[in-house]
Protein backbone atom coordinates (compact mmCIF):
# COMPACT_ATOMS: atom_id res chain seq x y z
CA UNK A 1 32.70 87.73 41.83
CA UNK A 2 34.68 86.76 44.93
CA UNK A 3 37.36 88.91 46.46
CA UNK A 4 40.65 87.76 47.30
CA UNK A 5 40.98 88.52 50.93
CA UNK A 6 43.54 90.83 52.04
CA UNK A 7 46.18 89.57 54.57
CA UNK A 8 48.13 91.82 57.07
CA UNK A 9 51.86 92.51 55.87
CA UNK A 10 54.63 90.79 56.78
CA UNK A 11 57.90 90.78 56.28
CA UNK A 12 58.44 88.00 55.15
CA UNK A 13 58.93 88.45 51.20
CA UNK A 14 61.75 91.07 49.76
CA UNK A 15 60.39 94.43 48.81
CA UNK A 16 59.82 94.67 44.42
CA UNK A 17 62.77 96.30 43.07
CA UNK A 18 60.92 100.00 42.82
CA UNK A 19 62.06 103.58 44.08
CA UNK A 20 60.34 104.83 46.27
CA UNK A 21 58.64 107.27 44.20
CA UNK A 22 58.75 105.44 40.28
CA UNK A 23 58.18 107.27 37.31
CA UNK A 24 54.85 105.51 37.14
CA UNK A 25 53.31 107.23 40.18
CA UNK A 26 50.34 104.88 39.94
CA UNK A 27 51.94 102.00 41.38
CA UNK A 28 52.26 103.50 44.52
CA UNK A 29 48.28 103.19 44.91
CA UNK A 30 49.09 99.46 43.55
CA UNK A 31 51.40 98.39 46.32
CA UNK A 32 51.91 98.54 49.67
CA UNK A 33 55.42 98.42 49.77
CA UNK A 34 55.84 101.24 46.68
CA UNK A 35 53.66 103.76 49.02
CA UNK A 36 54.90 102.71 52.38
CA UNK A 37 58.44 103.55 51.01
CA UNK A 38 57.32 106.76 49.35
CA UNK A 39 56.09 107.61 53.30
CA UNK A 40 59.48 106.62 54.70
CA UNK A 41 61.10 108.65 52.15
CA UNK A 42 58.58 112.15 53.64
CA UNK A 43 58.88 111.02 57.30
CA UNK A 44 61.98 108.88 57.99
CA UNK A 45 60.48 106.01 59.41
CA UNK A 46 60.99 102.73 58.89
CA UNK A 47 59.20 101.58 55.49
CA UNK A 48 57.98 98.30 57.35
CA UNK A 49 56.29 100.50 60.39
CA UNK A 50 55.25 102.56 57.93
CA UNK A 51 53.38 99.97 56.06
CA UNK A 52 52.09 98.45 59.27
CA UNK A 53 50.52 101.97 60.42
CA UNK A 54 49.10 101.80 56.39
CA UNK A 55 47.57 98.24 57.47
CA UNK A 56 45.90 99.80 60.79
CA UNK A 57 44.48 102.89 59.28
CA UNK A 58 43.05 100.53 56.43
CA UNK A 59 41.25 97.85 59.39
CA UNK A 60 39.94 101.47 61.16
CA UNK A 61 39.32 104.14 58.94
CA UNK A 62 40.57 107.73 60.48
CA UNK A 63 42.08 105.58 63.35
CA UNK A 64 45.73 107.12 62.61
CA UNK A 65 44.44 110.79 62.76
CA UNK A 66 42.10 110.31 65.93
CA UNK A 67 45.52 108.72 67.82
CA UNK A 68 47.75 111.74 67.03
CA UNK A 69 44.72 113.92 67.96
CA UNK A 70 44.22 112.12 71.04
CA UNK A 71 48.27 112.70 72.03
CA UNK A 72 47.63 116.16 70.93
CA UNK A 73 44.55 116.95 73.34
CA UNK A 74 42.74 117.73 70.20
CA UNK A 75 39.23 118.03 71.26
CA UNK A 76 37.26 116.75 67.68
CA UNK A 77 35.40 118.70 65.75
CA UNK A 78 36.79 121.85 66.19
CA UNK A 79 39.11 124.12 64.96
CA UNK A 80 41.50 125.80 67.49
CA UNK A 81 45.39 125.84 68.32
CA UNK A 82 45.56 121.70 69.14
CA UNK A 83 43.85 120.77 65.74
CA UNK A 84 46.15 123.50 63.58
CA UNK A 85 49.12 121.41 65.42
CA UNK A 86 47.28 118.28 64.14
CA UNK A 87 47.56 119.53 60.80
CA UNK A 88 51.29 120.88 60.78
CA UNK A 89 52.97 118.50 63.38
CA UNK A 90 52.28 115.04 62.62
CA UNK A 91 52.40 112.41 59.67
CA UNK A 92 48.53 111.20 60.37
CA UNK A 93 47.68 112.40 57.67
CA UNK A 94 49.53 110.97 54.61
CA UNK A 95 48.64 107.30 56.23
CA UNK A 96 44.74 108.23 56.07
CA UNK A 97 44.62 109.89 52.41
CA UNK A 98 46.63 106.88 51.45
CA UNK A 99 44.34 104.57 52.40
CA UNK A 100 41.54 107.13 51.08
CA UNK A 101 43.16 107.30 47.43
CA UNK A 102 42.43 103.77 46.98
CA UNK A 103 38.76 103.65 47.84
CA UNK A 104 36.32 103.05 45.46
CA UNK A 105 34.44 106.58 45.69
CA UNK A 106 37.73 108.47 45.60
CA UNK A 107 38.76 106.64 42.51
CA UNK A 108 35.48 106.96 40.57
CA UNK A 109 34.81 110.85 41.62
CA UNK A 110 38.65 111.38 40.44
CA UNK A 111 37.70 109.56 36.90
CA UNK A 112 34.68 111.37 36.23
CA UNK A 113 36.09 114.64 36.55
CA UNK A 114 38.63 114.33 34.59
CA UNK A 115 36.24 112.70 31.80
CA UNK A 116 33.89 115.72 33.10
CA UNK A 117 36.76 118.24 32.22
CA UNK A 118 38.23 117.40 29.10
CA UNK A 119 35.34 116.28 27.91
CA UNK A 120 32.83 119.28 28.11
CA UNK A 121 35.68 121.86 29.05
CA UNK A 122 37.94 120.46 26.50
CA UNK A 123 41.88 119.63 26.49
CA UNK A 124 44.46 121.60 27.74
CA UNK A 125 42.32 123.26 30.71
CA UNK A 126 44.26 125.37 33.40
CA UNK A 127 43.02 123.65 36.56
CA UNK A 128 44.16 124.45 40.16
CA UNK A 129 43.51 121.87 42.52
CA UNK A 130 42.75 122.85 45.91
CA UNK A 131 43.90 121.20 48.82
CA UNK A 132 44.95 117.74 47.08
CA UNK A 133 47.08 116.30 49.86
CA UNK A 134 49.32 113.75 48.37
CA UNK A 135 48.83 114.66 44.91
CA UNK A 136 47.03 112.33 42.90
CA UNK A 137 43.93 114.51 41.52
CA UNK A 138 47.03 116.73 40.51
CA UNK A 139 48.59 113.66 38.56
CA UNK A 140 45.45 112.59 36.83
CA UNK A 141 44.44 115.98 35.46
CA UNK A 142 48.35 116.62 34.35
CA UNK A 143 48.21 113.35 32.68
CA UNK A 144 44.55 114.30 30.78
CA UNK A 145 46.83 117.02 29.48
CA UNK A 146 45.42 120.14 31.31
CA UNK A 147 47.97 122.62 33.09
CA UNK A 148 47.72 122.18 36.86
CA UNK A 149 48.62 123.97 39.73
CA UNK A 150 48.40 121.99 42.64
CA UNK A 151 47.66 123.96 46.09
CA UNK A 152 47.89 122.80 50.01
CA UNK A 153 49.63 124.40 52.80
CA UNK A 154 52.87 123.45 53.81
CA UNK A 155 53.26 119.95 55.66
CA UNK A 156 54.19 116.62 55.29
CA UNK A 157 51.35 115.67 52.38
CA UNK A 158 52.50 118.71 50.12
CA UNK A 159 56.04 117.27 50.58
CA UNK A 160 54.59 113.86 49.58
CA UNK A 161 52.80 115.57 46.59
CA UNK A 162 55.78 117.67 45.61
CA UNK A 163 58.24 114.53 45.58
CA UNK A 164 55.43 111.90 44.20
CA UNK A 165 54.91 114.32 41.43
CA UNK A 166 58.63 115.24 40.36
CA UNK A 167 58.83 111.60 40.48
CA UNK A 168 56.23 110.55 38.17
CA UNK A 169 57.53 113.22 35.70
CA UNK A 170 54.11 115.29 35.87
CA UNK A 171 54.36 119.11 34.74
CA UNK A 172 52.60 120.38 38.21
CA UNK A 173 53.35 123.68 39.89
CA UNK A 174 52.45 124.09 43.06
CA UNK A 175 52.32 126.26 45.84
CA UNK A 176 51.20 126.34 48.93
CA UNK A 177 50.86 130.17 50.27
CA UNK A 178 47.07 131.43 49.06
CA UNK A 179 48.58 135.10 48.71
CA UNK A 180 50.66 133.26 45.26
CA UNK A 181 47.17 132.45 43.54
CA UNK A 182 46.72 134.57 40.74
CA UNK A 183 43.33 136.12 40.09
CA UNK A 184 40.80 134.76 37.68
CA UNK A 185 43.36 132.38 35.62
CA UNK A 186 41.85 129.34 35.88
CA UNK A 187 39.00 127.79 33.78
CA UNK A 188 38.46 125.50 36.75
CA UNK A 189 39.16 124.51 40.51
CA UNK A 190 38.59 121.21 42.19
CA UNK A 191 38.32 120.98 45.65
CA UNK A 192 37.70 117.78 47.28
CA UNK A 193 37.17 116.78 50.85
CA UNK A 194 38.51 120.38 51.67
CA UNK A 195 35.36 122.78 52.87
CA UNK A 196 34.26 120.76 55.53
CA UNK A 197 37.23 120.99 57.08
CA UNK A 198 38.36 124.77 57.34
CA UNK A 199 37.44 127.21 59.76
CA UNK A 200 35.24 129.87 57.51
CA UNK A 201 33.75 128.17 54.37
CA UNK A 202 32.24 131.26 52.87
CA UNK A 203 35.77 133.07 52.95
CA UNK A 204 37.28 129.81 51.57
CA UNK A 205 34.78 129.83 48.69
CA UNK A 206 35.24 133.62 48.11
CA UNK A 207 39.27 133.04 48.04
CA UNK A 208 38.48 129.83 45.53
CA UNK A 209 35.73 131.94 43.06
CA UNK A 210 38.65 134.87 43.38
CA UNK A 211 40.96 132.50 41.40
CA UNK A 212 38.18 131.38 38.65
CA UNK A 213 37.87 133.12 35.47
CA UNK A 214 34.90 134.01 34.53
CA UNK A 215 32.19 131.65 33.67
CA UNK A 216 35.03 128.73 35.19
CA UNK A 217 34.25 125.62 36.53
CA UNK A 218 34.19 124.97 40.46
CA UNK A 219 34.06 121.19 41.38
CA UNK A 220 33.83 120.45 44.79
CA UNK A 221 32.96 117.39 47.26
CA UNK A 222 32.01 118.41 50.69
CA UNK A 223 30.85 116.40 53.08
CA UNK A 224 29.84 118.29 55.86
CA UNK A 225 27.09 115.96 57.27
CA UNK A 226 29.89 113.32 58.34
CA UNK A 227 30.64 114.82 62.05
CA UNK A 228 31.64 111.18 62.90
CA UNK A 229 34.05 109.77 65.23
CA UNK A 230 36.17 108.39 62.19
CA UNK A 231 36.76 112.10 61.01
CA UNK A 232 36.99 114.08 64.03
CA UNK A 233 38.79 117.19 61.86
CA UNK A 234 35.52 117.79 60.33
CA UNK A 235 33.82 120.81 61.85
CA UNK A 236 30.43 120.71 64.03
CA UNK A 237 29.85 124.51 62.64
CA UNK A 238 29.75 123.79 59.78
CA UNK A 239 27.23 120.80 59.10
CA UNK A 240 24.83 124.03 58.86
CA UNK A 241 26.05 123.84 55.21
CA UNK A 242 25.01 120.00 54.91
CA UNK A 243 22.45 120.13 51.80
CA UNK A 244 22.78 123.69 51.06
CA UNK A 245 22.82 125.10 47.70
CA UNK A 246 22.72 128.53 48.77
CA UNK A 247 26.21 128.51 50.38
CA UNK A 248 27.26 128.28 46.93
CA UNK A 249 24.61 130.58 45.23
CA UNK A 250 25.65 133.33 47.93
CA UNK A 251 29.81 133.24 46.19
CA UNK A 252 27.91 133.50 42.85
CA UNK A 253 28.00 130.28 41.41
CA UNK A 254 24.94 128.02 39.74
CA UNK A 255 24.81 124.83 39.88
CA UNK A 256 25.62 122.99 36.26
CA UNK A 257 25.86 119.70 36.78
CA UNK A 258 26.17 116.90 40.19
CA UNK A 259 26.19 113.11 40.62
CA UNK A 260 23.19 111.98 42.60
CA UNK A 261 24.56 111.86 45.36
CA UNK A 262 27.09 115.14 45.37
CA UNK A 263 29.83 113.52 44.98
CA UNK A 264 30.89 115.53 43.18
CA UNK A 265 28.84 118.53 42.53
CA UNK A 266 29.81 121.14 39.19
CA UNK A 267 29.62 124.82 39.71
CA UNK A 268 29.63 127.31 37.57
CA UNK A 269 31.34 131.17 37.98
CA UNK A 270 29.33 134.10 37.08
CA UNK A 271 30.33 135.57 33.92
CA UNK A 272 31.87 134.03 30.72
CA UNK A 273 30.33 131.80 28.36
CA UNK A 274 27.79 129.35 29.56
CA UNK A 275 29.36 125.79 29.79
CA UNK A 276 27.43 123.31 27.53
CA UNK A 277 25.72 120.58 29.70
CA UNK A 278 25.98 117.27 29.28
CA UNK A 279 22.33 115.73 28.25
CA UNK A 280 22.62 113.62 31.51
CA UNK A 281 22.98 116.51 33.14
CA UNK A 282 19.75 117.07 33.56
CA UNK A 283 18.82 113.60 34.63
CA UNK A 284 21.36 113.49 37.52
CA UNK A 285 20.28 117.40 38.90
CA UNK A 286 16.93 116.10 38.73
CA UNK A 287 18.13 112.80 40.93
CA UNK A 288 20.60 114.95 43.14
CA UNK A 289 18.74 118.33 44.22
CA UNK A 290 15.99 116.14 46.30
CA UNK A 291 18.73 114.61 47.45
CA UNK A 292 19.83 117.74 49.42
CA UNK A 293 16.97 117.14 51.64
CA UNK A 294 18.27 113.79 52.88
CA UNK A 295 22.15 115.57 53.26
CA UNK A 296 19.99 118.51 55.25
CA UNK A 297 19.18 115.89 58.22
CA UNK A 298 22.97 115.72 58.49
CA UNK A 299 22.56 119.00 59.99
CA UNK A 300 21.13 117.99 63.35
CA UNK A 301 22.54 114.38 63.26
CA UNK A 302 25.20 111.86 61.96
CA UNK A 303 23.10 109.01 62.92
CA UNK A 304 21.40 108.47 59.54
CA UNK A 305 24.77 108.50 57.63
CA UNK A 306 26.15 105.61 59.39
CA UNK A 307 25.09 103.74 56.04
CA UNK A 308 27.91 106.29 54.26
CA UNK A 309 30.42 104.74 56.27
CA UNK A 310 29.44 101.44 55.64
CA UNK A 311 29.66 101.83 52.34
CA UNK A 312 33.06 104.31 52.53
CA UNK A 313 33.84 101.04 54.06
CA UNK A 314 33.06 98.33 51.95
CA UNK A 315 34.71 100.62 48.89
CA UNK A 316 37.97 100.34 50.86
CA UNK A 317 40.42 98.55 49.51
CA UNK A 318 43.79 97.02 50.35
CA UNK A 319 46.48 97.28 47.89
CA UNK A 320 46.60 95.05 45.33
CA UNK A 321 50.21 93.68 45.71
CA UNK A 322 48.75 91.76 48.80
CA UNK A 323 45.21 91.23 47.76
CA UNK A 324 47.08 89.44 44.01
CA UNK A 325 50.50 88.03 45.31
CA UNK A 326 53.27 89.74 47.35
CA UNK A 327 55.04 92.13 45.21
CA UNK A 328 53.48 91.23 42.01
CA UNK A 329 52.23 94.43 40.07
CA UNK A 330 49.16 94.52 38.82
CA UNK A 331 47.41 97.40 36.43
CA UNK A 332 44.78 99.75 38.20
């Protein structure tokens, strides 16, 4: 099936009669003009430039985070004073998870863990997700009907989470200082897109199985391979963890279930009752732990996982308001 072709915004059409942060926080991953206003409303600027910086980040992936880095002196790759200004500073950020929340592997890794979840968890789970940035893993768990806590530290995408989620109307508490995490009270964390990022993982992981009840239910997406010049907050240290299972065995968690490619991967607590597997299960571990073997090579070089951004690329998608007709909403 063809694709409509995506067009860069103009300003020529009137805006669709929306707040900028509707009760149906799904439409601002529908429209261009919804999310670019819900940006304005965080940062101020103008929800046209706004929009336009959405447009750029979409035709160069990470290409809004690598220009405030460069103004910054941030050298990539690693973590010191310049890249913790990065973080806390500047609005980069909300313009690439934007964009990010609308590609095709963010959307399908979101679905299946909620199905994941309430499926073999069951209803009514206590999750915490860690380090969502704008929100929207928070929104689909709270609307599977498990009780979510949302955690980031404070910046401008927790302010985007905070109002996109009082907004929508979605029961999320969230906080955003570690030391407010109660111990062992959640029957699962997800953390996406997180680890790869921070300075030491196996504290990170030890703070994160601190949190987990026991026998819970860590979910996490890591992709420390991809030390690539569109993601230059990723961390050359730690791409020793690319393909490691024992990075996790080491915090004492075993491995329950993964997609082939471990994105996601599901980890289990010690402790507690044994979390029944899904008969798949078995058929996608069997697919995904050779699989660490190709994510090991990512340890000496990014070179092989250009073909991750190519695909990261293809799965990228404008929003649909343009793609579809100016301002006309369309369902997800």
């Amino acid at each position: 099936m063809l694709r409509s072709r995506p067009v860069a915004p103009t300003s020529d059409s009137k805006p669709p009669p929306t707040a900028a942060h509707p009760r149906s926080a799904w439409h601002l991953l529908r429209n261009s003009r919804a999310m670019a206003a819900a940006i304005a409303d965080v940062t101020g600027a103008e929800p046209e430039t706004v929009r336009k910086g959405l447009w750029r980040e979409f035709l160069i992936r990470g290409s809004s985070v690598a220009r405030a880095g460069r103004r910054l002196g941030v050298r990539p790759y690693l973590f010191d004073d310049a890249m913790i200004a990065l973080y806390s500073t500047t609005d980069a950020f909300l313009y690439e998870l934007a964009v990010w929340n609308i590609n095709l592997l963010k959307r399908s890794m979101r679905s299946w863990i909620v199905r994941w979840i309430t499926s073999v968890l069951g209803k009514e789970q206590r999750v915490l997700s860690w380090g969502d940035g704008l929100g929207f893993d928070s929104l689909a768990l709270a609307r599977a009907g498990h009780q979510v806590t949302c955690f980031d530290l404070p910046g401008s995408t927790s302010t985007f989470a905070q109002r996109m989620l009082a907004g929508a109307g979605a029961d999320v508490k969230q906080i955003d200082n570690p030391d407010e995490l109660p111990d062992a009270a959640f029957d699962a964390v997800v953390c996406l897109d997180v680890l790869e990022h921070v300075p030491d993982v196996e504290a990170e992981l030890a703070r994160i199985a601190r949190c987990l009840r026991p026998g819970g239910l860590l979910v996490v997406h890591a992709p420390f391979y991809f030390i690539h010049r569109v993601s230059i907050t990723h961390l050359r240290k730690n791409r020793r963890y690319s393909g490691s299972l024992a990075l996790f065995r080491k915090a004492g968690f075993s491995l329950v279930d993964a997609q082939p490619t471990w994105a996601p991967m599901m980890w289990r607590a010690a402790g507690g009752p044994r979390v029944r597997r899904p008969l798949l299960a078995w058929l996608r571990l069997a697919i995904a732990l050779p699989f660490g073997l190709v994510l090991a090579i990512g340890r000496f070089t990014a070179l092989p996982f250009e073909v991750i951004n190519l695909v990261c690329r293809l799965g990228q998608l404008w929003y649909t308001d343009d793609m579809l007709g100016r301002g006309r909403r369309t369902s997800a």
